[in-house]
N, C-alpha and C. Protein backbone atom coordinates (compact mmCIF):
# COMPACT_ATOMS: atom_id res chain seq x y z
N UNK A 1 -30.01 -41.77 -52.77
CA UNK A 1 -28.98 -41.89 -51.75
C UNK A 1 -28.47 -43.33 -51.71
N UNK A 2 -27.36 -43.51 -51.57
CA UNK A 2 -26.33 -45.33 -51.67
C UNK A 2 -26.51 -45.25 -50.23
N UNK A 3 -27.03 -46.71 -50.32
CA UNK A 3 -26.76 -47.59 -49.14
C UNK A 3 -25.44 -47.96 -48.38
N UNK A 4 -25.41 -47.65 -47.10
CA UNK A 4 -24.10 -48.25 -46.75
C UNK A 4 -22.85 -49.64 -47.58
N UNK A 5 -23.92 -50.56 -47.61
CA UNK A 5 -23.04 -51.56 -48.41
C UNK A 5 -22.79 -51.06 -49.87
N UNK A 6 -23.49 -49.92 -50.36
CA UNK A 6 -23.12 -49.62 -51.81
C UNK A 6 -21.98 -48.79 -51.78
N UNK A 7 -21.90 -48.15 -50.80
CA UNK A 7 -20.63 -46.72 -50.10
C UNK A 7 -19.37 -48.04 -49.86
N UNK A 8 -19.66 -49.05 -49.26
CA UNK A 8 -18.37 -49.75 -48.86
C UNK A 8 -17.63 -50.71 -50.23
N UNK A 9 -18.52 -50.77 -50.78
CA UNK A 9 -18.50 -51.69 -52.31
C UNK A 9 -17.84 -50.49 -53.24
N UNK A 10 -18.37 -49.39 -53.04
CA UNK A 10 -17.36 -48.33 -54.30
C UNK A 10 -15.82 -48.29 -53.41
N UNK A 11 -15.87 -47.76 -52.47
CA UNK A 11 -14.93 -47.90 -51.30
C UNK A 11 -13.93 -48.61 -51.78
N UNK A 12 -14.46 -50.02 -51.52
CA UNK A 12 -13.13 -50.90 -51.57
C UNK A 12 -12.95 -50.89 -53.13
N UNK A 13 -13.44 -50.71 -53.89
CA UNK A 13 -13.13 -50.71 -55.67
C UNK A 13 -11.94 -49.73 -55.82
N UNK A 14 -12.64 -48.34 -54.74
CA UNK A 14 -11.68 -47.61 -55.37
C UNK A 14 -9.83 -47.91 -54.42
N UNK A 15 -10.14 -48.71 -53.21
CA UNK A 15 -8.72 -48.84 -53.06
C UNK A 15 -7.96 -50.03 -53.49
N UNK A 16 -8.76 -50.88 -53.84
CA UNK A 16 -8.22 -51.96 -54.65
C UNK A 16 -7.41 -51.19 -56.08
N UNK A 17 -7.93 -50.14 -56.70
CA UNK A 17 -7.82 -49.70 -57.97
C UNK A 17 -6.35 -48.88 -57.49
N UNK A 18 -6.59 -48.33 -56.44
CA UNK A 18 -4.82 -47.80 -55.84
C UNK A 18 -4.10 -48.26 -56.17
N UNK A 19 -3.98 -49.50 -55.41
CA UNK A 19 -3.32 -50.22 -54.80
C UNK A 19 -2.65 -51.51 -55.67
N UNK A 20 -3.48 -51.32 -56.72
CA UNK A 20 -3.39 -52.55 -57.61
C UNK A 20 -2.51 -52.88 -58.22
N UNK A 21 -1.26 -52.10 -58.58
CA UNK A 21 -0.03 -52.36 -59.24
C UNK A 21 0.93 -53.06 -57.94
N UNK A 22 0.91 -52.25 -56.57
CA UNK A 22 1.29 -53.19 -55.53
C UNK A 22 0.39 -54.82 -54.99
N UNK A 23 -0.45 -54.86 -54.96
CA UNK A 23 -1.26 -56.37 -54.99
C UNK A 23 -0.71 -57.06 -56.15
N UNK A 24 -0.38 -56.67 -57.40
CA UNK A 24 0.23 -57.54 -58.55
C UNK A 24 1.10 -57.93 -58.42
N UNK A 25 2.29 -56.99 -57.68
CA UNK A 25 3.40 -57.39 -57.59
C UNK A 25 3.70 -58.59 -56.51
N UNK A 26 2.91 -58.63 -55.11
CA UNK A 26 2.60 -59.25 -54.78
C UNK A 26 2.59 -60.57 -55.20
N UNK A 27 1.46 -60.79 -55.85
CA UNK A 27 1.07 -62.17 -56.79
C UNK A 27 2.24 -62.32 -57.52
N UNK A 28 2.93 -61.74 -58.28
CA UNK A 28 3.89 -61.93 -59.47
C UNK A 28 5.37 -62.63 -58.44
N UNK A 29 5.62 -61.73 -57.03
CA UNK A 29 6.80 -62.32 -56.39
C UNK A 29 6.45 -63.83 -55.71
N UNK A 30 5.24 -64.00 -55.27
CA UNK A 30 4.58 -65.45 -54.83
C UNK A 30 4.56 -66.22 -56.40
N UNK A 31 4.77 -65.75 -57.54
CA UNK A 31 4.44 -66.65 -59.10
C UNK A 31 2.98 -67.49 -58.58
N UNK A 32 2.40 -66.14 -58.44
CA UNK A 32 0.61 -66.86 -58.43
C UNK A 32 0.77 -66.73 -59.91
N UNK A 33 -0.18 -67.59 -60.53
CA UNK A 33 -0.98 -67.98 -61.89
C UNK A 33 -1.96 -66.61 -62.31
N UNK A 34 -2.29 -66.29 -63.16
CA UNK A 34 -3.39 -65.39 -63.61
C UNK A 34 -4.74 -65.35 -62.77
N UNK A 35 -5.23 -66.68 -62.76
CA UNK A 35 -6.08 -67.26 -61.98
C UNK A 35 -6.19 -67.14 -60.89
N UNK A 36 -5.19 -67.43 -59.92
CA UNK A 36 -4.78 -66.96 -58.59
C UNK A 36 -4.55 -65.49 -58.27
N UNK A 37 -4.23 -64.61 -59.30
CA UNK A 37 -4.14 -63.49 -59.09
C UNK A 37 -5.19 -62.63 -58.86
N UNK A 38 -6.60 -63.15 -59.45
CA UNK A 38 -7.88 -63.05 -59.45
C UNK A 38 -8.44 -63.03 -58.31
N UNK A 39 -7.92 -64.34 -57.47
CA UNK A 39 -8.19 -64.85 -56.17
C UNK A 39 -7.76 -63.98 -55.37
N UNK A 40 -6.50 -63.56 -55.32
CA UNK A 40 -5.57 -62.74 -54.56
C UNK A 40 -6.74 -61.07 -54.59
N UNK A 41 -6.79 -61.02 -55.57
CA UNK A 41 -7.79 -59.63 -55.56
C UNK A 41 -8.94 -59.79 -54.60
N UNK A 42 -9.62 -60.74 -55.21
CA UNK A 42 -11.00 -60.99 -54.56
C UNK A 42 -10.53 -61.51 -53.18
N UNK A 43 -9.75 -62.00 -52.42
CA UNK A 43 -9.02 -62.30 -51.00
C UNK A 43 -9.16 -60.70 -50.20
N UNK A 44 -8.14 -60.06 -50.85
CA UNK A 44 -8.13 -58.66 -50.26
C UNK A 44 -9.23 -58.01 -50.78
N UNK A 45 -9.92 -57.71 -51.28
CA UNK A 45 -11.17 -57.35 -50.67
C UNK A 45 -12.07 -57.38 -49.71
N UNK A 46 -12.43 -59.11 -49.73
CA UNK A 46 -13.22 -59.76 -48.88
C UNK A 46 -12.81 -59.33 -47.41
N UNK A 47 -11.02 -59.20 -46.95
CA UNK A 47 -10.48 -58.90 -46.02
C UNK A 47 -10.66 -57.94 -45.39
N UNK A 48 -10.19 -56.75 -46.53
CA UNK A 48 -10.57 -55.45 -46.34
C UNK A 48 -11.77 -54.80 -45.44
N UNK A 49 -12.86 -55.51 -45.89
CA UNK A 49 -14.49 -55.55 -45.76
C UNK A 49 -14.69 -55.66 -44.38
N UNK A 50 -14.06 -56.74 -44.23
CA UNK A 50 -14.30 -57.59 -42.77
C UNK A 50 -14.02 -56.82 -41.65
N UNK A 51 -12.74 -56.58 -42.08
CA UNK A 51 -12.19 -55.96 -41.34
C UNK A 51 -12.52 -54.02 -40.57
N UNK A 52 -12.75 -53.55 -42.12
CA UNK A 52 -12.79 -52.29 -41.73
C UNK A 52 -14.49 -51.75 -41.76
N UNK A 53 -15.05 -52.63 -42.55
CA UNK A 53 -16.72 -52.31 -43.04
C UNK A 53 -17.51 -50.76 -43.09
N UNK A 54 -16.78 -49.99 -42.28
CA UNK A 54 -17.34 -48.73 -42.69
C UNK A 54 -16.95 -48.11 -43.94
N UNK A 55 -17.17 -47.43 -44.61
CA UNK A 55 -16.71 -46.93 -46.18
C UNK A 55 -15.58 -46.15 -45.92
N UNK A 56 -15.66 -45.20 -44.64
CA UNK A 56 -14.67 -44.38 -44.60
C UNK A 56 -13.82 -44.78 -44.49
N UNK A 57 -13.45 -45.52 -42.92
CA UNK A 57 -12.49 -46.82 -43.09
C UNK A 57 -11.86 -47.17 -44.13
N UNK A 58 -12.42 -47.65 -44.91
CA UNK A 58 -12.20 -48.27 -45.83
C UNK A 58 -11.40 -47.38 -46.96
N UNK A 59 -11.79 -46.38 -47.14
CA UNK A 59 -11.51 -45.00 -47.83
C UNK A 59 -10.21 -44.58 -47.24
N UNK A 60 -9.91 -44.63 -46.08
CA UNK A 60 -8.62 -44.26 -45.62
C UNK A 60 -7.42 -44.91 -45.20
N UNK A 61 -7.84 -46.32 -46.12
CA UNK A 61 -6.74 -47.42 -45.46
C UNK A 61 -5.57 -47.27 -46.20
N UNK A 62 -4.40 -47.38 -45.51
CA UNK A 62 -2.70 -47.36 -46.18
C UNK A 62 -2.45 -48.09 -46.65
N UNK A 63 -1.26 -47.39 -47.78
CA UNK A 63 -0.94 -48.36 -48.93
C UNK A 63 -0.20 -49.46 -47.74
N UNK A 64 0.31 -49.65 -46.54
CA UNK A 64 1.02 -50.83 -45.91
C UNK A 64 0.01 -51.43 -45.36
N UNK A 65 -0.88 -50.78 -45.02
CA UNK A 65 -2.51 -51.85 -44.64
C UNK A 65 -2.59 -53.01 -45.79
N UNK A 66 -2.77 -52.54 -47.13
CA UNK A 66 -3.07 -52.97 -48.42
C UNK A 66 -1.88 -54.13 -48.64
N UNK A 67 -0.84 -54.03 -48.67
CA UNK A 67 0.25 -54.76 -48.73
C UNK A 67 0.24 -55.98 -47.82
N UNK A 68 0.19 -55.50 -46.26
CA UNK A 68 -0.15 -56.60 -45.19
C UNK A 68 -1.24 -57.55 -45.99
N UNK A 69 -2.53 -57.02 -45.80
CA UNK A 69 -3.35 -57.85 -46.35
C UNK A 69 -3.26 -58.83 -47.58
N UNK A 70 -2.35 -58.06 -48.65
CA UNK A 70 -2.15 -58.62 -49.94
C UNK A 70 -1.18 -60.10 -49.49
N UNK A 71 -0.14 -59.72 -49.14
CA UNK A 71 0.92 -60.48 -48.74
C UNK A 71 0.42 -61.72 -48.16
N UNK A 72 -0.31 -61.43 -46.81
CA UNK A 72 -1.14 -62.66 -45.64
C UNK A 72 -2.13 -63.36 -46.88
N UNK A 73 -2.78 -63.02 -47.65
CA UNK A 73 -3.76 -63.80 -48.56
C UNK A 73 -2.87 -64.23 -49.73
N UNK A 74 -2.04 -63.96 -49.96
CA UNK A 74 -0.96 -64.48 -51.20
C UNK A 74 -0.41 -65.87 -50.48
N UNK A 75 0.00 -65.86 -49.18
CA UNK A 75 0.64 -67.09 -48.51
C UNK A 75 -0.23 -68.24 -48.64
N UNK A 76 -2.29 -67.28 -48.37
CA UNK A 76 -3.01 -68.49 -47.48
C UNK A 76 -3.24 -69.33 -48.78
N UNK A 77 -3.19 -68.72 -50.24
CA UNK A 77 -3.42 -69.09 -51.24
C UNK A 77 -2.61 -70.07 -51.67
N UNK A 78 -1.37 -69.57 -51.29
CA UNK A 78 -0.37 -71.07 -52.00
C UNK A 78 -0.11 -72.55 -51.08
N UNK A 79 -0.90 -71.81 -49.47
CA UNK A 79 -0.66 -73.03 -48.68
C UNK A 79 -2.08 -74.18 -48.75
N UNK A 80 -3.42 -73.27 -49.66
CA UNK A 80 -4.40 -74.25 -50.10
C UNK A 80 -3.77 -75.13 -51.17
């Protein structure tokens, strides 16, 4: 049986994996770097997590949830 944090860890993989041609685009309209785009992934995740931490949650979040988040961590990235 998976542990909660193992349920929230496939979770967010699998909506990152959605979502992921919109998070690129994202990065690509900000002209994040490859590198940064990396960041931008691992950002919305970390967010994701925080935010929603149950798996299901997490499992049922909207592609405009995903976008918000992408977008707000694309800014915080170029204003480091």
């Amino acid at each position: 049986m998976e542990s909660s944090q193992e349920r929230s860890s496939l979770a967010l993989e699998r909506v990152v994996g959605r979502y992921e041609n919109r998070v690129r685009v994202i990065g690509y309209r900000h002209r994040l770097a490859p590198s940064e785009l990396d960041e931008l992934f691992q950002e919305v995740r970390i967010r994701l997590w925080k935010a929603l931490k149950d798996p299901d949650s997490i499992e049922g979040t909207s592609a405009s949830y995903v976008y918000r988040t992408a977008s707000s961590a694309a800014i915080d990235l170029i204003r480091r």
